[in-house]
Protein backbone atom coordinates (compact mmCIF):
# COMPACT_ATOMS: atom_id res chain seq x y z
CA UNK A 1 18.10 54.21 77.70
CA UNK A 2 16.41 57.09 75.42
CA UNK A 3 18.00 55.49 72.33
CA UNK A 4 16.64 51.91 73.50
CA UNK A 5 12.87 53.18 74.38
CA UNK A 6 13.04 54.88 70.37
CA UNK A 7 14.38 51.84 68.74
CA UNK A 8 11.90 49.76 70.60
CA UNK A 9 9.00 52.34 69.27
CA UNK A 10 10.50 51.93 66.02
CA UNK A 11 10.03 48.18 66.29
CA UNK A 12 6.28 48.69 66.74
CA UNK A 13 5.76 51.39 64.63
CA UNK A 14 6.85 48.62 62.10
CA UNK A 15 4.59 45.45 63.22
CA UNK A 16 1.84 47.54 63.77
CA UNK A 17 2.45 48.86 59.80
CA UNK A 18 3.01 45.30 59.00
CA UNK A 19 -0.18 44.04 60.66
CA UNK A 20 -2.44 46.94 58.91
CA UNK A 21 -0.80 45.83 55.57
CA UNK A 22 -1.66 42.37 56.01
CA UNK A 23 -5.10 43.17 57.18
CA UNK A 24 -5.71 45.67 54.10
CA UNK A 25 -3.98 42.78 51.49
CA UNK A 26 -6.64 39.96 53.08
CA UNK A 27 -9.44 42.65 52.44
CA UNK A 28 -8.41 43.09 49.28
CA UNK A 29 -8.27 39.59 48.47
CA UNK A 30 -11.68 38.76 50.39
CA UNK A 31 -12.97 41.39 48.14
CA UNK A 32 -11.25 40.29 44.24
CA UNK A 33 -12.76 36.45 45.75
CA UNK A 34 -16.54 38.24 46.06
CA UNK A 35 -15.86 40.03 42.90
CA UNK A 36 -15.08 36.59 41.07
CA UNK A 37 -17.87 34.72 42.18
CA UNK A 38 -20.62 37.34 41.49
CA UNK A 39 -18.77 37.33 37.44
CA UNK A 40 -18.83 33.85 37.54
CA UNK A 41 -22.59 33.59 39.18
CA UNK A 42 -23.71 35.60 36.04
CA UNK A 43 -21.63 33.74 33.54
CA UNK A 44 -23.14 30.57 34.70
CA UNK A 45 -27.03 32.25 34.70
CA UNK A 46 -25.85 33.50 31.41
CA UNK A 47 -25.03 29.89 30.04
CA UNK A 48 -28.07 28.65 31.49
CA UNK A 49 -30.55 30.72 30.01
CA UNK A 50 -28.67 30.35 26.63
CA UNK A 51 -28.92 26.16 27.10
CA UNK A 52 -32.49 26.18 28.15
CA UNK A 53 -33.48 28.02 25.38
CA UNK A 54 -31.41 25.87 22.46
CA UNK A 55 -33.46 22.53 24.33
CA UNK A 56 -36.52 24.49 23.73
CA UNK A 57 -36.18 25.32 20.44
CA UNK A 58 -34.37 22.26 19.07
CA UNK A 59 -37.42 20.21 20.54
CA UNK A 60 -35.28 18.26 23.05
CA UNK A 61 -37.54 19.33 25.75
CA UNK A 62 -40.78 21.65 26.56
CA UNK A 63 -41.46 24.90 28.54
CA UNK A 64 -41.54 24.95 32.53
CA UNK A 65 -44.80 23.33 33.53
CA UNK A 66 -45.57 26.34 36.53
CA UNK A 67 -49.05 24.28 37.83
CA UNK A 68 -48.72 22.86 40.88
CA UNK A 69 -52.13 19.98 39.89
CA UNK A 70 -51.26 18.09 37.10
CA UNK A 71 -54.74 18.20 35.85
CA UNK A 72 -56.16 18.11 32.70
CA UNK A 73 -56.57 20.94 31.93
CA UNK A 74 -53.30 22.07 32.85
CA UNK A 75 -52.17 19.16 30.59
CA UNK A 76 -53.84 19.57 27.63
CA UNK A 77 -52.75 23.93 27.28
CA UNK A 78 -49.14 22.97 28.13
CA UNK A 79 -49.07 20.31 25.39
CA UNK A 80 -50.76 22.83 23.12
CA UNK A 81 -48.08 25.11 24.01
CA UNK A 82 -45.46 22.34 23.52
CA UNK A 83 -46.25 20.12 20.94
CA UNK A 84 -44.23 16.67 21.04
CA UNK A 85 -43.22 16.93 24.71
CA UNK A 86 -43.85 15.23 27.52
CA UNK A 87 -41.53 16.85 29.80
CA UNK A 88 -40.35 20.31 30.65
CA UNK A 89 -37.52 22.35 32.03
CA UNK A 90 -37.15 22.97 35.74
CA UNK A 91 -40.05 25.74 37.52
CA UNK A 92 -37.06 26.92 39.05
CA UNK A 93 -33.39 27.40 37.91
CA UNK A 94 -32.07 26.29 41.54
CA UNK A 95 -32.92 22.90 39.50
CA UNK A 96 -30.28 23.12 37.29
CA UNK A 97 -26.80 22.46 38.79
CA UNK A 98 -23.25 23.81 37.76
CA UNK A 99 -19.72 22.40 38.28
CA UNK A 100 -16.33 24.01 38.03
CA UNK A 101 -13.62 21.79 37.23
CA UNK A 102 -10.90 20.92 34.67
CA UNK A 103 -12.51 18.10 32.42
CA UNK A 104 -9.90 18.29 29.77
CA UNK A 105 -6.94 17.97 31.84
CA UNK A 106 -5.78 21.23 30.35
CA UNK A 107 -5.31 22.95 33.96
CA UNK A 108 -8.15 25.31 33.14
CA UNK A 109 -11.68 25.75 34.72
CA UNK A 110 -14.50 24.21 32.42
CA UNK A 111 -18.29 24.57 33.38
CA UNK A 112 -20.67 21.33 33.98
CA UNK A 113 -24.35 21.87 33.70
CA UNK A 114 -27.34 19.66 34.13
CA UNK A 115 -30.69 19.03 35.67
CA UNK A 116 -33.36 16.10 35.33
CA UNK A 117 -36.68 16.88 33.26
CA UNK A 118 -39.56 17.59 34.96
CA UNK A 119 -42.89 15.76 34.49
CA UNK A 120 -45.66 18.29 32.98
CA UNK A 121 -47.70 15.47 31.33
CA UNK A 122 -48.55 12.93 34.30
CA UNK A 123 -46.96 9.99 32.61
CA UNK A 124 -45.49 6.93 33.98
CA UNK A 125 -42.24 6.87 34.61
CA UNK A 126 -38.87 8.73 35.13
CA UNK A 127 -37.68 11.84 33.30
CA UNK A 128 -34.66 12.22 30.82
CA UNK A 129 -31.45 13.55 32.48
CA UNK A 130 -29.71 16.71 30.42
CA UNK A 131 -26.31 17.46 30.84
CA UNK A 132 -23.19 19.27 28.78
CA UNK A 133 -20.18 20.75 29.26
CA UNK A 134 -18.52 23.82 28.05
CA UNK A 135 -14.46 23.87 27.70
CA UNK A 136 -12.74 27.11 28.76
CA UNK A 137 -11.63 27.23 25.43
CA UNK A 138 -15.44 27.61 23.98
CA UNK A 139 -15.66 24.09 22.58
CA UNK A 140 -19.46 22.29 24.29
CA UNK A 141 -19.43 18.62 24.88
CA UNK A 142 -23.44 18.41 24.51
CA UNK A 143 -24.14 14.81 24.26
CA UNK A 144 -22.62 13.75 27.77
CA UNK A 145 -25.74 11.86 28.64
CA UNK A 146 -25.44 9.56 25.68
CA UNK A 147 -21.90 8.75 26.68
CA UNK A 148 -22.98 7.90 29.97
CA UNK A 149 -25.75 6.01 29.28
CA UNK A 150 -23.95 3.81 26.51
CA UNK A 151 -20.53 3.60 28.74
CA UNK A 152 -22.64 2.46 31.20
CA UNK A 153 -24.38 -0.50 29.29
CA UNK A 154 -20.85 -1.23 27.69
CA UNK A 155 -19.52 -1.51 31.46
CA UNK A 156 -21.98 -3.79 31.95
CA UNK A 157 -21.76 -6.21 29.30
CA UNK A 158 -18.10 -6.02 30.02
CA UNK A 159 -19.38 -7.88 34.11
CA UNK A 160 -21.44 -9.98 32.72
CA UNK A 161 -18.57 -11.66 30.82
CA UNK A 162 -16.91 -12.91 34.69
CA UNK A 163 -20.40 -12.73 36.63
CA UNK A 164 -22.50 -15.99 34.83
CA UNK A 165 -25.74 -14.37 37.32
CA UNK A 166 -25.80 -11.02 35.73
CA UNK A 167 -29.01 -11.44 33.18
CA UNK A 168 -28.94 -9.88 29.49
CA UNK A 169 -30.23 -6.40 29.75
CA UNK A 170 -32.19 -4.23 27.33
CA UNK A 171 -31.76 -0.80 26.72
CA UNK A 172 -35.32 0.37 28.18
CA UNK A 173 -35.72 2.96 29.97
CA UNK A 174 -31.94 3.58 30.64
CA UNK A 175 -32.50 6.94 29.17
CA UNK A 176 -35.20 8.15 31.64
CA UNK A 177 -33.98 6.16 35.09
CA UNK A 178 -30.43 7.40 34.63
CA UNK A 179 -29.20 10.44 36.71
CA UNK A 180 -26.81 13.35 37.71
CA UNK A 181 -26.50 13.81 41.65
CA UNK A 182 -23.46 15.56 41.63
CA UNK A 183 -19.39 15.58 40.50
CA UNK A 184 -16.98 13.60 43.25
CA UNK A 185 -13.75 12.81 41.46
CA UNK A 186 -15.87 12.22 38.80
CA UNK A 187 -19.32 12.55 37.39
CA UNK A 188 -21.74 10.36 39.77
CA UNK A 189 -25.06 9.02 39.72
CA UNK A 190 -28.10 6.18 39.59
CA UNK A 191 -29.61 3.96 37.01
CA UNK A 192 -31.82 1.19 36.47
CA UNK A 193 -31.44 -1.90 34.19
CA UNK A 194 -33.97 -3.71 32.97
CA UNK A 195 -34.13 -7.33 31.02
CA UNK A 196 -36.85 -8.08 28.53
CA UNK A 197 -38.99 -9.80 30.36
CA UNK A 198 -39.33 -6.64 33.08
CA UNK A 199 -42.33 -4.75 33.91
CA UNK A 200 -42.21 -1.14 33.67
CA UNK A 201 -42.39 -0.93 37.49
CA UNK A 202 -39.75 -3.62 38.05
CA UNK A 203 -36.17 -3.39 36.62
CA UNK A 204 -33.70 -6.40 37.44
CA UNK A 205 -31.11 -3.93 38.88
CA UNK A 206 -30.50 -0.97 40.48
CA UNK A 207 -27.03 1.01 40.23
CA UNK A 208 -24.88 3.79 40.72
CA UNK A 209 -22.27 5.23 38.61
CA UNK A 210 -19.16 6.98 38.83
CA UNK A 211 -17.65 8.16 35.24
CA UNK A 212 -14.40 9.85 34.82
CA UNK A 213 -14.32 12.33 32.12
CA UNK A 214 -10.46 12.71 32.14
CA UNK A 215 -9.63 8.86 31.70
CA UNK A 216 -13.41 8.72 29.76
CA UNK A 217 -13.71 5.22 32.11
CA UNK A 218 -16.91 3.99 34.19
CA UNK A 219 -16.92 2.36 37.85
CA UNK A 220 -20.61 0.76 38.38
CA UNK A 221 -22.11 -0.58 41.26
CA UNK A 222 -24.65 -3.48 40.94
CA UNK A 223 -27.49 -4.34 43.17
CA UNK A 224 -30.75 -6.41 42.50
CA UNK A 225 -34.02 -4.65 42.76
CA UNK A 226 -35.16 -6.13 45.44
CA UNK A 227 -32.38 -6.16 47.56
């Protein structure tokens, strides 16, 4: 009976060690999975505040406009400031979104960045869309919203050839109506067509996107404007 009660203590003693090692491994691993994110938080920040400042000193876009009234005044000093512009980085960085994923297909994590302009001028009309990826091996695909934009119109043209309704578009305004919203088994977002004979306030169509980096090929959805 002694012998029993001692291997039965024995048991325990070794579930009980087993449990506490399992509990102190999850820790562990809870802690390495904080650790990770905070690295990969400041790599992003890092990349961010590397990209913003290329756009603003290549010209491709102005300074944060921080005034809440677009006024004149406001206006005229930020244009002073940033000559050529019309638009201006995000006030705030929460603005400008980030994506892990494997673009490449090369079973390694690349990073997706982008954010829409924001107005700092008052003008009519939508803001430009900036996006760009940068490979895990260092390489930066920055010219993403071009390929969207021109895959788009090319997926397009390729409808029109089986849909006789679908009206000859123009290339107006593609560049400042199309958008990021996210990544969903692909990049995804909205657009707006317009044919020549459209007012600025009017386009024909309205759409949304889903583009594929891997297989570099476009699904579109088509509506009417007014529908």
């Amino acid at each position: 009976m002694r012998s029993q009660k001692l291997r039965i203590l024995a048991l325990c003693s070794i579930v009980l060690t087993a449990g506490a090692c399992k509990q102190n491994t999850k820790k562990e691993n809870n802690s390495n999975n904080i650790q990770t994110a905070k690295v990969n938080q400041i790599e992003i920040k890092a990349e961010i505040e590397k990209w913003k400042a290329e756009l603003v000193e290549n010209k491709q876009i102005g300074n944060p406009c921080n005034y809440e009234s677009l006024d004149s005044v406001n206006i005229q000093k930020w244009a002073k400031d940033n000559p050529g512009q019309i638009d201006g980085l995000p006030s705030d960085d929460k603005e400008i979104k980030s994506v892990r994923s494997d673009f490449n297909n090369d079973n390694k994590a690349d990073l997706l960045l982008y954010f829409q302009g924001e107005n700092c001028t008052g003008h009519n009309g939508g803001t430009k869309a900036y996006a760009k990826i940068i490979y895990s091996d260092g390489t930066i695909k920055s010219d993403l919203m071009t390929e969207i934009i021109n895959t788009i119109q090319s997926e397009y043209n390729q409808k029109r050839k089986t849909n006789n309704n679908l009206k000859e578009i123009t290339n107006d305004y593609l560049e400042t109506t199309a958008t990021i919203n996210g990544y969903h088994n692909g990049i995804i977002g909205e657009f707006s067509l317009y044919t020549k004979n459209d007012a600025h306030c009017c386009p024909s169509y309205k759409g949304s996107y889903t583009y594929k980096l891997k297989k570099k090929s476009m699904e579109i959805e088509i509506s009417k404007n007014h529908e």
